[in-house]
PDB file of N, CA and C in Angstrom:
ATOM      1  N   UNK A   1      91.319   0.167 104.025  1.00  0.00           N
ATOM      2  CA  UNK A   1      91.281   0.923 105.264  1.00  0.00           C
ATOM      3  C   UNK A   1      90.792   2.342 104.964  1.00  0.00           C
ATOM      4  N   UNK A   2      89.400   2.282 106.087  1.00  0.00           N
ATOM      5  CA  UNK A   2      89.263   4.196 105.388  1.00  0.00           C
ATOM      6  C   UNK A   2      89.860   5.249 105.650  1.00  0.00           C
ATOM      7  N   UNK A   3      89.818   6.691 105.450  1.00  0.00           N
ATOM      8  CA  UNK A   3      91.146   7.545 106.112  1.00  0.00           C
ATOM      9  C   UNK A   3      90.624   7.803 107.551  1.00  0.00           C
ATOM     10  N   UNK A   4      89.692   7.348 108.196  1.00  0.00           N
ATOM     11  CA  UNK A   4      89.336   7.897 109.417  1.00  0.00           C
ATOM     12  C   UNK A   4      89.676   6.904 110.384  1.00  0.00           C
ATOM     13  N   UNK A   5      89.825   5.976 110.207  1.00  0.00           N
ATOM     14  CA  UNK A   5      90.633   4.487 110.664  1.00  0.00           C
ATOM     15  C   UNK A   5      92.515   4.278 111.102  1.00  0.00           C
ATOM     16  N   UNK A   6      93.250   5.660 110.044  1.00  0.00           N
ATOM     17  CA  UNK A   6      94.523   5.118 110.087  1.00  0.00           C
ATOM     18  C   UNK A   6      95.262   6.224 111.569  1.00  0.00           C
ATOM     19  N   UNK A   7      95.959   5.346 112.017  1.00  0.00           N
ATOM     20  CA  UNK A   7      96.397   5.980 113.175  1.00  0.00           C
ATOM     21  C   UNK A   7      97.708   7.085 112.659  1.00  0.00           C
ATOM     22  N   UNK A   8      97.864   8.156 113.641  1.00  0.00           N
ATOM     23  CA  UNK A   8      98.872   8.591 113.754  1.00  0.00           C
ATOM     24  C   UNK A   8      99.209   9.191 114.502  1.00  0.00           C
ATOM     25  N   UNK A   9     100.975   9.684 114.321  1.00  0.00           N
ATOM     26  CA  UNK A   9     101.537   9.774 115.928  1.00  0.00           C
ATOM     27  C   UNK A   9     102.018  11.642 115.499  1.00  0.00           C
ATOM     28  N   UNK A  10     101.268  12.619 116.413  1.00  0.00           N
ATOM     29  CA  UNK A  10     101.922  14.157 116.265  1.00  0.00           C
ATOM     30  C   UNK A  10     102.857  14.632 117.135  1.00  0.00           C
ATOM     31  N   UNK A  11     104.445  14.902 116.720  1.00  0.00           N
ATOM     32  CA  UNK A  11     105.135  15.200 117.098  1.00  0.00           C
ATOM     33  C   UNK A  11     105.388  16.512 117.637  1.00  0.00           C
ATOM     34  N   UNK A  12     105.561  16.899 118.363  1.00  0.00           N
ATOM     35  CA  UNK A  12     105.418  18.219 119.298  1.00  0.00           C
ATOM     36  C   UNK A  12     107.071  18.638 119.384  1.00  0.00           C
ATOM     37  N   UNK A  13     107.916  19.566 118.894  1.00  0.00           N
ATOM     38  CA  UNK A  13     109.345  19.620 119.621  1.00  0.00           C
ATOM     39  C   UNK A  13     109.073  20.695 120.046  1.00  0.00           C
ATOM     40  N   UNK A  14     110.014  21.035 121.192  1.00  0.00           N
ATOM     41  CA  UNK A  14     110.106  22.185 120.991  1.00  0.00           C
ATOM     42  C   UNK A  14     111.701  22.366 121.911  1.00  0.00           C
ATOM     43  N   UNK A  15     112.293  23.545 120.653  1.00  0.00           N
ATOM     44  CA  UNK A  15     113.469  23.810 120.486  1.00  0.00           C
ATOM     45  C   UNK A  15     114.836  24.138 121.199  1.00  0.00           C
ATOM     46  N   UNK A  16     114.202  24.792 122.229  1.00  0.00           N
ATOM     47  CA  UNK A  16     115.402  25.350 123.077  1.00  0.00           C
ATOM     48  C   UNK A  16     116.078  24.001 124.200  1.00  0.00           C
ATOM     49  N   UNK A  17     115.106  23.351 124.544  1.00  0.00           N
ATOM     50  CA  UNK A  17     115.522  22.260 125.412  1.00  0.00           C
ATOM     51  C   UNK A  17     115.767  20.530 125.005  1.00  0.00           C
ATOM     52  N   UNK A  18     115.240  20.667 123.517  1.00  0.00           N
ATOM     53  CA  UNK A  18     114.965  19.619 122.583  1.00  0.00           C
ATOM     54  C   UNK A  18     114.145  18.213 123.639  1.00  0.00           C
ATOM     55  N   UNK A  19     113.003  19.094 123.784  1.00  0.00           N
ATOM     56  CA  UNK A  19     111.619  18.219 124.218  1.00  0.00           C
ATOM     57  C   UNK A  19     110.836  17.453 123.329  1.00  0.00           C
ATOM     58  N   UNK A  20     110.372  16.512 123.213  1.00  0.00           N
ATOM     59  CA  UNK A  20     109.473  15.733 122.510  1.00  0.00           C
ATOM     60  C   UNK A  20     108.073  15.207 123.311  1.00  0.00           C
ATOM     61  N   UNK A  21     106.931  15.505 122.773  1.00  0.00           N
ATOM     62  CA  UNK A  21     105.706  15.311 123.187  1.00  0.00           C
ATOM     63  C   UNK A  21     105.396  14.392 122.254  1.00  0.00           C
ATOM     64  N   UNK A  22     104.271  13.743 122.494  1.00  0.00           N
ATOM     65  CA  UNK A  22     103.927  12.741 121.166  1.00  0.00           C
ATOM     66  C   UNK A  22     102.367  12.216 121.832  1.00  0.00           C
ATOM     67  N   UNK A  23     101.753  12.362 120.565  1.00  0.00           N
ATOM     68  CA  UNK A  23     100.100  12.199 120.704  1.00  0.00           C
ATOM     69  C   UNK A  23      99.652  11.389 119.543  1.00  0.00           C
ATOM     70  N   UNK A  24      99.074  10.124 120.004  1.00  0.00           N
ATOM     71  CA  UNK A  24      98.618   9.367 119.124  1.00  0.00           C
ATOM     72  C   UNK A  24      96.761   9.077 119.099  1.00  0.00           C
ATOM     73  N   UNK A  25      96.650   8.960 118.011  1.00  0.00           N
ATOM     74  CA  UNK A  25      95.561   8.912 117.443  1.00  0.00           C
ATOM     75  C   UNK A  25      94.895   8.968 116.420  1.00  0.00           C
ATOM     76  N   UNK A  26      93.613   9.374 116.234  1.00  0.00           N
ATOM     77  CA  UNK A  26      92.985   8.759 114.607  1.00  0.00           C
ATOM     78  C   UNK A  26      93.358  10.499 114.479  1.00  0.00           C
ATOM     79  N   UNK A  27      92.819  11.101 113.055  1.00  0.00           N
ATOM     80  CA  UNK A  27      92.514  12.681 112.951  1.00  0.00           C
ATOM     81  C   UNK A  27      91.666  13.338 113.805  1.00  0.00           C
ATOM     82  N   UNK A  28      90.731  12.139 114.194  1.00  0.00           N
ATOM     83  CA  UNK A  28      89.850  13.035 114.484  1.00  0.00           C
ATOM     84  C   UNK A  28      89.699  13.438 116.391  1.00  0.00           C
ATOM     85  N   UNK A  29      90.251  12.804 116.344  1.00  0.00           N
ATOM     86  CA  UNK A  29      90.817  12.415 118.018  1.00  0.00           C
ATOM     87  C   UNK A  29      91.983  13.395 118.150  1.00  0.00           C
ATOM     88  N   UNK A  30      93.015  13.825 117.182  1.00  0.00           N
ATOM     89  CA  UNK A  30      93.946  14.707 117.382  1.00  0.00           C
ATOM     90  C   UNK A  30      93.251  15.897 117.147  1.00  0.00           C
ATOM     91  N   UNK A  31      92.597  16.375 116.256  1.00  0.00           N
ATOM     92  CA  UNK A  31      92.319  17.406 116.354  1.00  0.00           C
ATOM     93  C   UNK A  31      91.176  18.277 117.956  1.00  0.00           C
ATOM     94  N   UNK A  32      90.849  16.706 118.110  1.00  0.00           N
ATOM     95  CA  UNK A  32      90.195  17.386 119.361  1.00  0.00           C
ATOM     96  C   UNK A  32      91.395  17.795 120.382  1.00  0.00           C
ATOM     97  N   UNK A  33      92.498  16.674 120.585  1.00  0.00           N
ATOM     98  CA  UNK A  33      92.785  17.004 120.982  1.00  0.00           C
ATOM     99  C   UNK A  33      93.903  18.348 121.554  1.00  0.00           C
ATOM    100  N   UNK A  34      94.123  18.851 120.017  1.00  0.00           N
ATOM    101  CA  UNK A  34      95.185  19.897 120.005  1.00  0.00           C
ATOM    102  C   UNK A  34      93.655  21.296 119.822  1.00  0.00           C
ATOM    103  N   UNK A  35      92.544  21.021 120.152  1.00  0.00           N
ATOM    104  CA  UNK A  35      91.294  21.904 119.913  1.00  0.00           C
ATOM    105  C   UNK A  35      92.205  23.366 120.698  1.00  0.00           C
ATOM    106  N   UNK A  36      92.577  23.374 121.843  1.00  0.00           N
ATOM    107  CA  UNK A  36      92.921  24.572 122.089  1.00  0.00           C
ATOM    108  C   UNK A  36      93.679  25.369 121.649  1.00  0.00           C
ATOM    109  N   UNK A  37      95.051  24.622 121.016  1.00  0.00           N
ATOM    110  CA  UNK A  37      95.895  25.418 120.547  1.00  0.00           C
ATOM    111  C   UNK A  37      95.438  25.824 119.321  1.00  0.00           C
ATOM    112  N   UNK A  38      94.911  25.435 118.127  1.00  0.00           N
ATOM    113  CA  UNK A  38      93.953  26.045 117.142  1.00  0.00           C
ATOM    114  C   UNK A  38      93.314  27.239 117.513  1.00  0.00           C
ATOM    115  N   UNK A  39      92.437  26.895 118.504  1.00  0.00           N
ATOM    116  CA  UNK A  39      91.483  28.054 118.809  1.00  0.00           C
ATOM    117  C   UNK A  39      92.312  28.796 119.414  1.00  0.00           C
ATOM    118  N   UNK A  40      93.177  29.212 120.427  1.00  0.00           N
ATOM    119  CA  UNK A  40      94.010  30.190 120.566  1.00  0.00           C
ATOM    120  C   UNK A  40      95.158  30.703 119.142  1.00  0.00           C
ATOM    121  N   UNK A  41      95.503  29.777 118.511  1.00  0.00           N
ATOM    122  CA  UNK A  41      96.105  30.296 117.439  1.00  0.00           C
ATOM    123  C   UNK A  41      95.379  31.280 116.614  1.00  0.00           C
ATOM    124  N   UNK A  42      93.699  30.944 116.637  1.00  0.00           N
ATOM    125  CA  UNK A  42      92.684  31.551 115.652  1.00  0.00           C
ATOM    126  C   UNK A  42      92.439  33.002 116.063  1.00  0.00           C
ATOM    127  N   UNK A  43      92.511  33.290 117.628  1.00  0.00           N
ATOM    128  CA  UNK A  43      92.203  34.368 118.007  1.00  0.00           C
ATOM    129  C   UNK A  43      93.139  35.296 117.424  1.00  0.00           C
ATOM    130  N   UNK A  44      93.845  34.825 117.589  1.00  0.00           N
ATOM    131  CA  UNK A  44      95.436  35.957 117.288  1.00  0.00           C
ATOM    132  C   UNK A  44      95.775  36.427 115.684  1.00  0.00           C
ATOM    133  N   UNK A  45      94.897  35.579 114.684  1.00  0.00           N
ATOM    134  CA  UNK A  45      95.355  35.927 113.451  1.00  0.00           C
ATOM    135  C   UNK A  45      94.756  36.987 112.999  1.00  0.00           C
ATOM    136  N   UNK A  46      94.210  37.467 113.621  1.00  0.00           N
ATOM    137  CA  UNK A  46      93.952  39.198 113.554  1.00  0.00           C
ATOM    138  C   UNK A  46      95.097  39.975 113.410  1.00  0.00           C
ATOM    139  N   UNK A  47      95.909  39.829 113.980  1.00  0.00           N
ATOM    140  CA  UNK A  47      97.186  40.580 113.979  1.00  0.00           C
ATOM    141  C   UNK A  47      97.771  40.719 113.021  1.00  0.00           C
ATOM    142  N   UNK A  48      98.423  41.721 112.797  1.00  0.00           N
ATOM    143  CA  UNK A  48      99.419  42.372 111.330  1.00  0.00           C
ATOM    144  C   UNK A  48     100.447  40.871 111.388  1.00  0.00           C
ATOM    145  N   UNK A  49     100.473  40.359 109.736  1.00  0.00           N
ATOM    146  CA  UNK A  49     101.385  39.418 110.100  1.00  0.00           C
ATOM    147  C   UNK A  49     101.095  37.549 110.616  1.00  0.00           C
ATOM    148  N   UNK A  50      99.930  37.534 111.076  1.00  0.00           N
ATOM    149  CA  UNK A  50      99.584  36.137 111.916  1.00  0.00           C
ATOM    150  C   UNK A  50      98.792  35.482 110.524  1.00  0.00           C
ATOM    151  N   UNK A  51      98.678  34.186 110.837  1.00  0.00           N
ATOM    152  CA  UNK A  51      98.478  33.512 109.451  1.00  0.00           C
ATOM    153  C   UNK A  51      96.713  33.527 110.123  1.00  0.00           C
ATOM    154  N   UNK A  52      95.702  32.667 109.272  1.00  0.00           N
ATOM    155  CA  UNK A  52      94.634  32.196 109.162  1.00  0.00           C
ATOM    156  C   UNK A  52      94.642  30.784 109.369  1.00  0.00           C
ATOM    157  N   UNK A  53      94.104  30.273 110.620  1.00  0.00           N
ATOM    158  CA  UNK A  53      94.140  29.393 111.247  1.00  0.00           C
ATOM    159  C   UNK A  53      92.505  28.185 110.630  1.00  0.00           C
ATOM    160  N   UNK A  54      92.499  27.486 110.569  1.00  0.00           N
ATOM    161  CA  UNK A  54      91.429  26.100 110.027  1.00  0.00           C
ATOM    162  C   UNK A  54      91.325  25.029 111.396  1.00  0.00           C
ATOM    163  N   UNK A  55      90.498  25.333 112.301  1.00  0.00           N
ATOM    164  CA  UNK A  55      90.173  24.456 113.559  1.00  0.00           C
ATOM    165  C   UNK A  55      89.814  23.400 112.790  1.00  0.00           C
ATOM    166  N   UNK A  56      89.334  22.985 111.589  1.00  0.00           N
ATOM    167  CA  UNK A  56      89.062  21.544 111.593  1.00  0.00           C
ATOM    168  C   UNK A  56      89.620  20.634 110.163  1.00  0.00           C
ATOM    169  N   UNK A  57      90.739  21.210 110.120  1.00  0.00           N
ATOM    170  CA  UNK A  57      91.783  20.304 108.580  1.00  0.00           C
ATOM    171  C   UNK A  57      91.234  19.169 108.786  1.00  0.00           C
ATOM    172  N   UNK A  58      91.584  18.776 107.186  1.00  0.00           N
ATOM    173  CA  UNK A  58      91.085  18.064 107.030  1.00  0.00           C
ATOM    174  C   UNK A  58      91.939  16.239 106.413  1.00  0.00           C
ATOM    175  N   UNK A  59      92.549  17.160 106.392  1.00  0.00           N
ATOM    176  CA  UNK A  59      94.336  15.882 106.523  1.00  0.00           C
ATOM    177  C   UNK A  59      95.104  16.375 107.564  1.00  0.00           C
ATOM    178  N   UNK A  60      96.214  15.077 108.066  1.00  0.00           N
ATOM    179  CA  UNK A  60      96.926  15.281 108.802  1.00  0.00           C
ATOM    180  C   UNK A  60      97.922  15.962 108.677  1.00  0.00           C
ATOM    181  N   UNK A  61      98.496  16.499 107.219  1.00  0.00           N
ATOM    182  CA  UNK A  61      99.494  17.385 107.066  1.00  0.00           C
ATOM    183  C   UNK A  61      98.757  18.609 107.318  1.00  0.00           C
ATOM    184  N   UNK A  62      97.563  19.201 106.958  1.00  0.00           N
ATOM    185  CA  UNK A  62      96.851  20.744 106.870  1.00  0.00           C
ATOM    186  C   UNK A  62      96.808  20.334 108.680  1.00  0.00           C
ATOM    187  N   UNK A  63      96.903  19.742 109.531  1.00  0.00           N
ATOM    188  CA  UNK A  63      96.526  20.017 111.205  1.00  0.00           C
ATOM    189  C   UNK A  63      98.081  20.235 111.096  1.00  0.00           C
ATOM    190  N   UNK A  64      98.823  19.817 110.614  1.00  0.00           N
ATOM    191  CA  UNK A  64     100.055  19.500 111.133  1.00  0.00           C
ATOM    192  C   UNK A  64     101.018  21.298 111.169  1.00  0.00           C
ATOM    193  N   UNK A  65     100.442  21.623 109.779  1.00  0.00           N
ATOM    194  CA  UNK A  65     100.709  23.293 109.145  1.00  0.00           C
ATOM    195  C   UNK A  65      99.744  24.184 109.763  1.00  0.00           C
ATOM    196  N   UNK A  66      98.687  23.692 110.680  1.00  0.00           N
ATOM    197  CA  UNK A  66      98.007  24.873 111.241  1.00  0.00           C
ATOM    198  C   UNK A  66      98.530  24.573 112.821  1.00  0.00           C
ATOM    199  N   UNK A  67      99.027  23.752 112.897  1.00  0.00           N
ATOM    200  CA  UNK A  67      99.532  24.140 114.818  1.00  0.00           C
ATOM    201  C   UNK A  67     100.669  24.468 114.768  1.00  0.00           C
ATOM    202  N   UNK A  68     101.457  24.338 113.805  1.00  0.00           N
ATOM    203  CA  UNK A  68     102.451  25.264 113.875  1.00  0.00           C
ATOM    204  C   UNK A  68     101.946  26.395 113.556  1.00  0.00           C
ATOM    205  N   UNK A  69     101.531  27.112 112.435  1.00  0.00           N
ATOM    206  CA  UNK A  69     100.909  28.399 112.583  1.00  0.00           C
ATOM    207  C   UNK A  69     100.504  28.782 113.690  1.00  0.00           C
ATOM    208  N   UNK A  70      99.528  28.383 114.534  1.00  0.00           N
ATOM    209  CA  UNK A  70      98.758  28.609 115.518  1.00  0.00           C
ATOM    210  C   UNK A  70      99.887  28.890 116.899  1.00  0.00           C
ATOM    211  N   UNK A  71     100.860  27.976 116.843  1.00  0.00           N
ATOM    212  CA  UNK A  71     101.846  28.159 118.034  1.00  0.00           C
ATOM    213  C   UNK A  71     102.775  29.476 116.879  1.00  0.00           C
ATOM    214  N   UNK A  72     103.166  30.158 116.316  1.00  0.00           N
ATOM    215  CA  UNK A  72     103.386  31.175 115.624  1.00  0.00           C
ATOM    216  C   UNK A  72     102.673  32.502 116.412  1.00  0.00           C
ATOM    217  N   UNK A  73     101.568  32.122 115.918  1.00  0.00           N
ATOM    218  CA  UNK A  73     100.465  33.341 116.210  1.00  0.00           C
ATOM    219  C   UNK A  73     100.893  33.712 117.919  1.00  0.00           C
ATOM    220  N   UNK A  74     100.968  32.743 118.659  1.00  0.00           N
ATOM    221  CA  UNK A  74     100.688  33.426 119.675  1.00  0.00           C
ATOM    222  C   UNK A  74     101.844  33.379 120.444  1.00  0.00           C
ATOM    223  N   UNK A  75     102.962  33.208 119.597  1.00  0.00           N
ATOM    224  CA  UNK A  75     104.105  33.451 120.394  1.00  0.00           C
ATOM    225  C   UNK A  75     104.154  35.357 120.265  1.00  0.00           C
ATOM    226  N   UNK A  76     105.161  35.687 121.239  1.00  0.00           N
ATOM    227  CA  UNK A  76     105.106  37.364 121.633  1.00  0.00           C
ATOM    228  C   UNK A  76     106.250  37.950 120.865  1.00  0.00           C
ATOM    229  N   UNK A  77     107.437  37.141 120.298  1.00  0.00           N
ATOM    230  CA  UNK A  77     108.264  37.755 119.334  1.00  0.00           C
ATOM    231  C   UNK A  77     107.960  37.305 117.997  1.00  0.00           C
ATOM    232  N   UNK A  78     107.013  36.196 117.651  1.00  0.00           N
ATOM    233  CA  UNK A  78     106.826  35.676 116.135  1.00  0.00           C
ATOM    234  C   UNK A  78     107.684  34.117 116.614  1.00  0.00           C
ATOM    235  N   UNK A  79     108.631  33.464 117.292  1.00  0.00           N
ATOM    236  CA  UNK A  79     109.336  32.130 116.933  1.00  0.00           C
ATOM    237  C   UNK A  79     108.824  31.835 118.833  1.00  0.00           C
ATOM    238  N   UNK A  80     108.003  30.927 118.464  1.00  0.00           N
ATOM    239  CA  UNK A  80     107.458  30.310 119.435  1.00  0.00           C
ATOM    240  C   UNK A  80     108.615  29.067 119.787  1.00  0.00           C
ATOM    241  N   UNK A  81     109.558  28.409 119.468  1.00  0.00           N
ATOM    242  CA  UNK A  81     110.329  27.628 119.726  1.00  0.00           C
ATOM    243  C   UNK A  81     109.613  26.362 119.597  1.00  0.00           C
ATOM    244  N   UNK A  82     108.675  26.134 119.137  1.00  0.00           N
ATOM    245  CA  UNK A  82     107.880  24.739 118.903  1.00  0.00           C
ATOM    246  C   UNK A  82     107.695  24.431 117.405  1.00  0.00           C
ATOM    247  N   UNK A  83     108.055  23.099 117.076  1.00  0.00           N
ATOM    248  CA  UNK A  83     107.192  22.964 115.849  1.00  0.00           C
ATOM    249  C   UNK A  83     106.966  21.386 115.816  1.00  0.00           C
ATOM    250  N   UNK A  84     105.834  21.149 114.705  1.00  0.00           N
ATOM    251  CA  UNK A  84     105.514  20.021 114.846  1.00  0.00           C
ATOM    252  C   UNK A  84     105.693  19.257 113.658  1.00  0.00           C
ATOM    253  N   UNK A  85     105.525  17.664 113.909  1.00  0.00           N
ATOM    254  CA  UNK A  85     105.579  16.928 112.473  1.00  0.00           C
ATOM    255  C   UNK A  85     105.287  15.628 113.213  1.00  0.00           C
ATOM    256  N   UNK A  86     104.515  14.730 112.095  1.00  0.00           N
ATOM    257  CA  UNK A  86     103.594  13.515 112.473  1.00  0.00           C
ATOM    258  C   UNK A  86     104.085  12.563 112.179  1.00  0.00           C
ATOM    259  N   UNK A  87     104.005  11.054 112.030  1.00  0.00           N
ATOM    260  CA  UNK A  87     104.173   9.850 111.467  1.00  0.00           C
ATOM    261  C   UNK A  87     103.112   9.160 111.558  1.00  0.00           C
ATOM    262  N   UNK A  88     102.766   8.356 110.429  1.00  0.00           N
ATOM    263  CA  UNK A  88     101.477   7.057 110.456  1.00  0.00           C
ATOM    264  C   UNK A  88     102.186   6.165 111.129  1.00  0.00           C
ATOM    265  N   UNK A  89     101.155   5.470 112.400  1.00  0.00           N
ATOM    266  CA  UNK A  89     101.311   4.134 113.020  1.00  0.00           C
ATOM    267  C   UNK A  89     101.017   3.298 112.048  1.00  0.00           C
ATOM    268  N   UNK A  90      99.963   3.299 111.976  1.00  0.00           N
ATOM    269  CA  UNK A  90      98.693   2.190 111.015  1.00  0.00           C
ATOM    270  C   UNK A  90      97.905   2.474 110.201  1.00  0.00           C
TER     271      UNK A  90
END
């Protein structure tokens, strides 16, 4: 199976209300689809403090460590109350 073939599922929480989102798909399909929050995460790492954001990782753990960064960046105190983590379907 090649790596662009194996499915997986990105977990979205977020904290204060203990919400769960969940988005399945190949990498390359997730990354489109989380495309905004990247690119808004990217704008913001200008800031004293904000990490350096990668719109197009290249494993599912490096997407997984840049949308949390990215939801970081653009929270207004630093703890955005979200974080994420994935599982392989297939």
């Amino acid at each position: 199976m090649k790596k662009c073939d194996i499915i997986y599922k990105v977990i979205k929480t977020k904290w204060r209300n203990d919400q769960k989102y969940e988005q399945v798909g190949t990498l390359a399909k997730l990354i489109q689809a989380y495309s905004y929050t990247l690119e808004v995460g990217q704008s913001w790492e200008h800031e004293k403090g904000n990490k350096k954001i990668n719109r197009n990782p290249k494993t599912i753990q490096a997407l997984v460590k840049n949308l949390d960064a990215a939801s970081t960046n653009t929270a207004a105190n630093g703890d955005s109350g979200v974080s994420y983590d994935f599982e392989v379907v297939s």
